[in-house]
Protein backbone atom coordinates (compact mmCIF):
# COMPACT_ATOMS: atom_id res chain seq x y z
CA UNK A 1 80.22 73.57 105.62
CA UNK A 2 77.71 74.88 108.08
CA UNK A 3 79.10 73.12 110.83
CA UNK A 4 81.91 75.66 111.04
CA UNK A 5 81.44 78.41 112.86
CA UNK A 6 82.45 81.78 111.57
CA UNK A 7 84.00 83.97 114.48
CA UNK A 8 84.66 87.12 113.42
CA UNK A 9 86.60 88.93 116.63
CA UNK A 10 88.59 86.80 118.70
CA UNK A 11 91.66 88.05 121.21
CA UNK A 12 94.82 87.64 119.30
CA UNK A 13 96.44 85.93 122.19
CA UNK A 14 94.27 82.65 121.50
CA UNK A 15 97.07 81.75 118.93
CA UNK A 16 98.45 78.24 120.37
CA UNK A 17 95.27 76.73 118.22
CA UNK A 18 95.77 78.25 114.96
CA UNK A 19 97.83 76.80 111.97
CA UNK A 20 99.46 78.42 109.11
CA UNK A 21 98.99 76.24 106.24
CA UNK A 22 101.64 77.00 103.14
CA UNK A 23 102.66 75.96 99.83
CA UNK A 24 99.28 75.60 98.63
CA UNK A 25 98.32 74.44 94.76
CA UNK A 26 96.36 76.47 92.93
CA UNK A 27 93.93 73.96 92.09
CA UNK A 28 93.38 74.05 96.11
CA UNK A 29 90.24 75.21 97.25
CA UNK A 30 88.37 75.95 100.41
CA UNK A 31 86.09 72.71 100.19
CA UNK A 32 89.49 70.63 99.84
CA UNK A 33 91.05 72.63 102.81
CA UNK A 34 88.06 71.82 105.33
CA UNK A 35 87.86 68.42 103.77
CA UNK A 36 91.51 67.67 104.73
CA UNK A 37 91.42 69.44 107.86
CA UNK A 38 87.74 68.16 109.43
CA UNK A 39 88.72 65.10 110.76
CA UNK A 40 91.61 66.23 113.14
CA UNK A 41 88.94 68.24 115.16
CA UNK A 42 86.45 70.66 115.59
CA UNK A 43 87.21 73.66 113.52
CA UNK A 44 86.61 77.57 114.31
CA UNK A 45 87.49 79.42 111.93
CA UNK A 46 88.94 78.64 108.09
CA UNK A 47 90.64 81.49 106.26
CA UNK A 48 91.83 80.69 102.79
CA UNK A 49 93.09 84.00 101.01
CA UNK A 50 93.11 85.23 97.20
CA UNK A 51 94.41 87.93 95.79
CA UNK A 52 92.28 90.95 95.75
CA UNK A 53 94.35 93.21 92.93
CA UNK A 54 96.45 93.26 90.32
CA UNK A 55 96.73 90.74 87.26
CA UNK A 56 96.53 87.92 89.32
CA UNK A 57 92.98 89.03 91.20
CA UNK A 58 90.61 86.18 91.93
CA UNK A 59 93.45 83.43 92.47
CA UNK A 60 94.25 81.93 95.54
CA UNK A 61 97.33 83.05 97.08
CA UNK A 62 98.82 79.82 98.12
CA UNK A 63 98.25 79.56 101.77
CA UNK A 64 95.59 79.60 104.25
CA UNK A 65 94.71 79.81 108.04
CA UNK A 66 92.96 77.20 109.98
CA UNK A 67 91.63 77.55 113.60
CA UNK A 68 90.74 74.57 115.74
CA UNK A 69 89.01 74.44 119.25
CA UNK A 70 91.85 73.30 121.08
CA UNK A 71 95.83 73.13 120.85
CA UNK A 72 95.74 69.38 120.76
CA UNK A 73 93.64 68.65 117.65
CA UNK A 74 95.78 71.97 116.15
CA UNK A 75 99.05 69.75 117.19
CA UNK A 76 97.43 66.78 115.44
CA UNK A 77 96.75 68.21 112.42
CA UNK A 78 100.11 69.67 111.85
CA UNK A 79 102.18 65.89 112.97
CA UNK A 80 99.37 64.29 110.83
CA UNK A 81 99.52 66.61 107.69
CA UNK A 82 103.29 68.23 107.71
CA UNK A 83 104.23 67.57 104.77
CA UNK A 84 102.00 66.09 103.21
CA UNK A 85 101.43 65.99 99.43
CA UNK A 86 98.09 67.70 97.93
CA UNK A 87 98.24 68.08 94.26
CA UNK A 88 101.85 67.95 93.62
CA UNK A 89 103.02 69.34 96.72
CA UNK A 90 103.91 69.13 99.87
CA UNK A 91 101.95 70.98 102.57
CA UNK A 92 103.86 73.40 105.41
CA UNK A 93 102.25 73.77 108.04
CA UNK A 94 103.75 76.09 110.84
CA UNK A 95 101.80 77.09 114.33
CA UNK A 96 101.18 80.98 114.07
CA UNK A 97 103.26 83.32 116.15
CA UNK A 98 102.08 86.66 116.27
CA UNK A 99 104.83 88.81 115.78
CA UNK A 100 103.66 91.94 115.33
CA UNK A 101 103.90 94.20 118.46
CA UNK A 102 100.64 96.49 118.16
CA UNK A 103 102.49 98.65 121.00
CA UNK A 104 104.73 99.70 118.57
CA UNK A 105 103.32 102.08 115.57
CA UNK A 106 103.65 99.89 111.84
CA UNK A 107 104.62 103.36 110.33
CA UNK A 108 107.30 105.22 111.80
CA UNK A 109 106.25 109.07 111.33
CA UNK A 110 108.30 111.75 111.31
CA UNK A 111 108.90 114.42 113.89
CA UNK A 112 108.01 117.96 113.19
CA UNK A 113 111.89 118.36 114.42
CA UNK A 114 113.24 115.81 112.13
CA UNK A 115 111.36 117.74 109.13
CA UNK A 116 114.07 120.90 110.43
CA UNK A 117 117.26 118.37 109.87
CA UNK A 118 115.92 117.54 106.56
CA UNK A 119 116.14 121.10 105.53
CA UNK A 120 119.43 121.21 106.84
CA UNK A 121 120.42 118.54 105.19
CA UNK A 122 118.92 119.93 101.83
CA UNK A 123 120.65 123.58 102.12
CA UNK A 124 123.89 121.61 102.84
CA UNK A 125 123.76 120.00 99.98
CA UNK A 126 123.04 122.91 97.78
CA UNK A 127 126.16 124.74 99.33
CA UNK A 128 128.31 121.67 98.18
CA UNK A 129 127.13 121.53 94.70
CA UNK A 130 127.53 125.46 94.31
CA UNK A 131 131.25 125.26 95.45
CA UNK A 132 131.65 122.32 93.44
CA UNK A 133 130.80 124.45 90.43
CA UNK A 134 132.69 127.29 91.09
CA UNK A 135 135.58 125.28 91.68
CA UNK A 136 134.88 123.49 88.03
CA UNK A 137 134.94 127.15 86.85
CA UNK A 138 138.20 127.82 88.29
CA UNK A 139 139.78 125.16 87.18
CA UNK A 140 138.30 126.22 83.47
CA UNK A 141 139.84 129.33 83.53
CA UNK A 142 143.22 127.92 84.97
CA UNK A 143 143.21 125.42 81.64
CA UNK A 144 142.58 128.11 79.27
CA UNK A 145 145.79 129.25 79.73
CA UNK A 146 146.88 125.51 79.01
CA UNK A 147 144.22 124.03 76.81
CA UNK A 148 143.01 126.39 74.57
CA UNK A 149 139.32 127.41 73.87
CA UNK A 150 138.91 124.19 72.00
CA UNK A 151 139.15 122.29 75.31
CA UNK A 152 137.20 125.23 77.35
CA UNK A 153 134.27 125.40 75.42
CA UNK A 154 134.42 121.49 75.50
CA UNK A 155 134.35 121.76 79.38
CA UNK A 156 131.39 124.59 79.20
CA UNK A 157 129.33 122.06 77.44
CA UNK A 158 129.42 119.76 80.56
CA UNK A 159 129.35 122.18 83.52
CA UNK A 160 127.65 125.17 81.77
CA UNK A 161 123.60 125.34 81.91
CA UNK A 162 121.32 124.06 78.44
CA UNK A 163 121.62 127.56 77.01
CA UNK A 164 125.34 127.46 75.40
CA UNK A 165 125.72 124.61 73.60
CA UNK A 166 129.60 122.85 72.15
CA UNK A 167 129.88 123.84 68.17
CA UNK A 168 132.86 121.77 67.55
CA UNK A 169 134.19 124.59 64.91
CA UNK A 170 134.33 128.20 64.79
CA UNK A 171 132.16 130.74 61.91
């Protein structure tokens, strides 16, 4: 286990060497990962990851990194050890692409402008629910004609605010 050497900052374009290794066991550990891995080739870097919150905290979360010193033993490795069964199942092992572009931002923040068209949005909203109301009122007062107050006050219960409540008969 000392023979690997930790390297802590290397450029991200040096990615034609390191393997994605998926559809780990849980039962997999690091010792079995190196131990599988050792004899394709020298190896860099080994980065087997658990889960750092929640209920499952402490387990492994099914997949790991490995890093060799050239693209050839990585190639090995991956015809060698494609799907290949470790406790019950097969491994996947995929070259790593990196796909993120770190010219682009992750989070996509808002413009102070775009915080103006929100607003707008917001106050046209509010000016559509106020003429849908009044023209729920309208339409009350056009049924009471028609309905009755039996069916208006049954229409103020749904339209009208928490304060007048439906009594379904009259003192």
């Amino acid at each position: 286990m000392n023979e690997i050497k930790r390297v802590e900052q290397l450029p991200d374009e040096n990615r034609e060497n390191k393997l994605y290794v998926g559809n780990l066991d849980l039962r997999v550990t690091e010792y079995h990962i190196i131990k599988i891995f050792k004899p394709f080739g020298k190896l860099l870097r080994e980065e087997f990851l658990w889960h750092t919150h929640g209920p499952k905290r402490g387990e492994p979360r099914g997949y790991c990194f490995i890093e060799y010193s050239t693209k050839d033993e990585a190639l090995k490795a991956k015809s060698q050890l494609n799907g290949k069964w470790v406790f019950g199942r097969p491994l996947v092992i995929r070259f790593v692409v990196n796909i993120r572009n770190d010219s682009k931002p992750i989070v996509n923040w808002k413009k102070p402008s775009e915080n103006n068209n929100i607003d707008l949005k917001i106050s046209a909203i509010k000016s559509k629910l106020n003429s849908i109301e009044t023209k729920g009122l309208k339409e009350e007062a056009s049924s009471l004609s028609v309905g009755g107050i039996y069916n208006v006050r049954r229409r103020n219960a749904s339209f009208s605010s928490h304060k007048q409540r439906y009594q379904p008969y009259p003192k």
